[in-house]
C-alpha atoms as a PDB file:
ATOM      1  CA  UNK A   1     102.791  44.784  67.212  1.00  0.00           C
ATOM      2  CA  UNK A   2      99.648  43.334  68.254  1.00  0.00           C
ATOM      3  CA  UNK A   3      97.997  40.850  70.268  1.00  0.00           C
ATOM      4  CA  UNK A   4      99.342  37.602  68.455  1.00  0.00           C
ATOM      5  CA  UNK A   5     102.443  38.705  67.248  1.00  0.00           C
ATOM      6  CA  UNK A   6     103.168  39.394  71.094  1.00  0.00           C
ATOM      7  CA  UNK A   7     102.729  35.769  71.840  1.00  0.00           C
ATOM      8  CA  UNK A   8     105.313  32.805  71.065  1.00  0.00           C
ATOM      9  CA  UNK A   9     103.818  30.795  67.692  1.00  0.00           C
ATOM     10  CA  UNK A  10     103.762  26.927  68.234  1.00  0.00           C
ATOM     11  CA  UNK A  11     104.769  26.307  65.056  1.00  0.00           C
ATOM     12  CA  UNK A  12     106.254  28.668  62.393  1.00  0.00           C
ATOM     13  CA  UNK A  13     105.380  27.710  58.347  1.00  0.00           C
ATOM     14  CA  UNK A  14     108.014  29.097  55.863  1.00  0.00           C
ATOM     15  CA  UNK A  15     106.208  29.252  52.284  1.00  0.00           C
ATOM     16  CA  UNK A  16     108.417  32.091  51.001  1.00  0.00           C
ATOM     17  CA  UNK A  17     108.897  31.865  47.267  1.00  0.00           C
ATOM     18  CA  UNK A  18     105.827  29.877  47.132  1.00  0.00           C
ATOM     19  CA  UNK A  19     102.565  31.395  44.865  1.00  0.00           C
ATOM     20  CA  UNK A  20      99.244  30.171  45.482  1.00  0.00           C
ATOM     21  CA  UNK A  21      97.568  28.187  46.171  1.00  0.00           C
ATOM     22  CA  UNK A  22     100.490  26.699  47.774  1.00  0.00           C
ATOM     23  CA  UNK A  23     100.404  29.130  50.691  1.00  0.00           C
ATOM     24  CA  UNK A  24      96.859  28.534  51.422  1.00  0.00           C
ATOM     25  CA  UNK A  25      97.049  24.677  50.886  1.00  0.00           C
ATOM     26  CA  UNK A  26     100.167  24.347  53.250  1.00  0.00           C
ATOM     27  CA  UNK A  27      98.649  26.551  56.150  1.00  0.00           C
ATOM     28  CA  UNK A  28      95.487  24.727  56.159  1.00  0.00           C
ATOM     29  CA  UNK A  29      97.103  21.323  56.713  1.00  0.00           C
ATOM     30  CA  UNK A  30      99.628  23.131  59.213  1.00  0.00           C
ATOM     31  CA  UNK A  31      96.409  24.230  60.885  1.00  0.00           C
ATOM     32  CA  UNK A  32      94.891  20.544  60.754  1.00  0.00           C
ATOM     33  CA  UNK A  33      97.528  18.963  62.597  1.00  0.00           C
ATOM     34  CA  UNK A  34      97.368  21.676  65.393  1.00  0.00           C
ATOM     35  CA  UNK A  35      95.514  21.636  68.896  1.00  0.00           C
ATOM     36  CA  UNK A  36      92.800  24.468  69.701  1.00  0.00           C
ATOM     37  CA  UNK A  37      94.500  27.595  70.549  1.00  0.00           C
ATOM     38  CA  UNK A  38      97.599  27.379  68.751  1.00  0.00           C
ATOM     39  CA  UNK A  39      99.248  29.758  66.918  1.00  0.00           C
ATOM     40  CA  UNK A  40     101.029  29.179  63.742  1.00  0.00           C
ATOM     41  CA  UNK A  41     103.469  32.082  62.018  1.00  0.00           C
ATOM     42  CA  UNK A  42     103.515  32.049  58.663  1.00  0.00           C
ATOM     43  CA  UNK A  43     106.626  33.792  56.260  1.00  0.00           C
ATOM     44  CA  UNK A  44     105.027  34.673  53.051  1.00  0.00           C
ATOM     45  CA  UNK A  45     106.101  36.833  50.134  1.00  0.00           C
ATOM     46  CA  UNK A  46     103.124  36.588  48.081  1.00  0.00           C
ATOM     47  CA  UNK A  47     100.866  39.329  48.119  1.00  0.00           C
ATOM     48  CA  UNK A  48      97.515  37.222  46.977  1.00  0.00           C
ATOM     49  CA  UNK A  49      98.180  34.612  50.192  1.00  0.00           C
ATOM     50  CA  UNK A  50      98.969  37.399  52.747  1.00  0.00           C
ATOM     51  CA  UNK A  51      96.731  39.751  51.702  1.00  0.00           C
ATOM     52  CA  UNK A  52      93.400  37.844  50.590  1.00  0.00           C
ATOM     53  CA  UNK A  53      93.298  33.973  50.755  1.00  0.00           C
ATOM     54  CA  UNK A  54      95.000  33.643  54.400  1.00  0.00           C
ATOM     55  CA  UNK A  55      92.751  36.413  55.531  1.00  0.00           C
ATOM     56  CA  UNK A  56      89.574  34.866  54.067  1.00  0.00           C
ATOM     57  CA  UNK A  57      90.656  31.509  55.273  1.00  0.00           C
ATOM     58  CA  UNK A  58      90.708  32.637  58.681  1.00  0.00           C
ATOM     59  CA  UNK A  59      87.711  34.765  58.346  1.00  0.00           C
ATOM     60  CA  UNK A  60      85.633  31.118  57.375  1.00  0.00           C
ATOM     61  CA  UNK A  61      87.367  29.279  60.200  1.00  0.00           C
ATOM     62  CA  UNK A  62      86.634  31.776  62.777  1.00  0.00           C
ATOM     63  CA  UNK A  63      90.192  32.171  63.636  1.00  0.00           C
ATOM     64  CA  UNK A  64      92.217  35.203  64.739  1.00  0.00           C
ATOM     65  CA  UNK A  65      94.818  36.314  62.365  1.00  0.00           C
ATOM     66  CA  UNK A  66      96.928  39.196  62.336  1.00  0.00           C
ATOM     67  CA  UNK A  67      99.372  40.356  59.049  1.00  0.00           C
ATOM     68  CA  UNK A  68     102.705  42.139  59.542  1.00  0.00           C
ATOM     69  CA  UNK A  69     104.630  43.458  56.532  1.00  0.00           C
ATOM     70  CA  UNK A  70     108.604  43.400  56.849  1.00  0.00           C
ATOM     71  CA  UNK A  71     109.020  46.343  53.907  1.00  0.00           C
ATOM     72  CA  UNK A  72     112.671  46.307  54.374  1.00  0.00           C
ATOM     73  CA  UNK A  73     112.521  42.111  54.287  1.00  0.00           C
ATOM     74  CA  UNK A  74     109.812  42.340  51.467  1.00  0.00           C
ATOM     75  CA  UNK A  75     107.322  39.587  53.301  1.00  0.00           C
ATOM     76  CA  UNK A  76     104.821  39.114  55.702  1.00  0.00           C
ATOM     77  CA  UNK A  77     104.712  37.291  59.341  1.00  0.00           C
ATOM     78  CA  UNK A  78     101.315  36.099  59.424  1.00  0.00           C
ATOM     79  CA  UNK A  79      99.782  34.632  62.836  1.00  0.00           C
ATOM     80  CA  UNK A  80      96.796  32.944  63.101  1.00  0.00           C
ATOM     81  CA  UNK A  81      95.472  31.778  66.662  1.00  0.00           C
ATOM     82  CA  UNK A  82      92.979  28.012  65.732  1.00  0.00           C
ATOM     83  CA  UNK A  83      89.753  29.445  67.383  1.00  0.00           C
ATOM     84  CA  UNK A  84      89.354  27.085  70.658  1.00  0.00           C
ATOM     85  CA  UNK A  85      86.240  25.271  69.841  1.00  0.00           C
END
């Protein structure tokens, strides 16, 4: 576990099932409508969101993000911390 996925999320965004660019286009209007420093958990099963569009998101935004894979589960708990600008 690491530094976000230690801390308690705000708010928690469930797009399992979903394919992009649903992932990406929910989490980016979760993100909107939270205050600096947040952190928002989001459950996703596909493999495109978790493992380049959420990342590269983040990476524009300047905002933390951390991935976790649940192999047994077969998604991932993704946390991303809104940079505090």
């Amino acid at each position: 576990m690491g530094e976000l996925s230690n801390m308690t999320p705000t708010d928690t965004l469930d797009v399992l099932g979903k394919v992009c660019p649903y992932p990406l286009v929910m989490t980016k209007k979760a993100l909107e409508k939270l205050p600096s420093g947040a952190i928002l958990k989001v459950l996703t099963d596909s493999p495109p969101s978790a493992e380049d569009s959420l990342p590269r998101l983040c990476e524009k935004l300047g905002y933390k993000f951390e991935s976790l894979k649940n192999e047994e589960k077969g998604f991932w708990e993704i946390y991303i911390q809104k940079s505090l600008r």
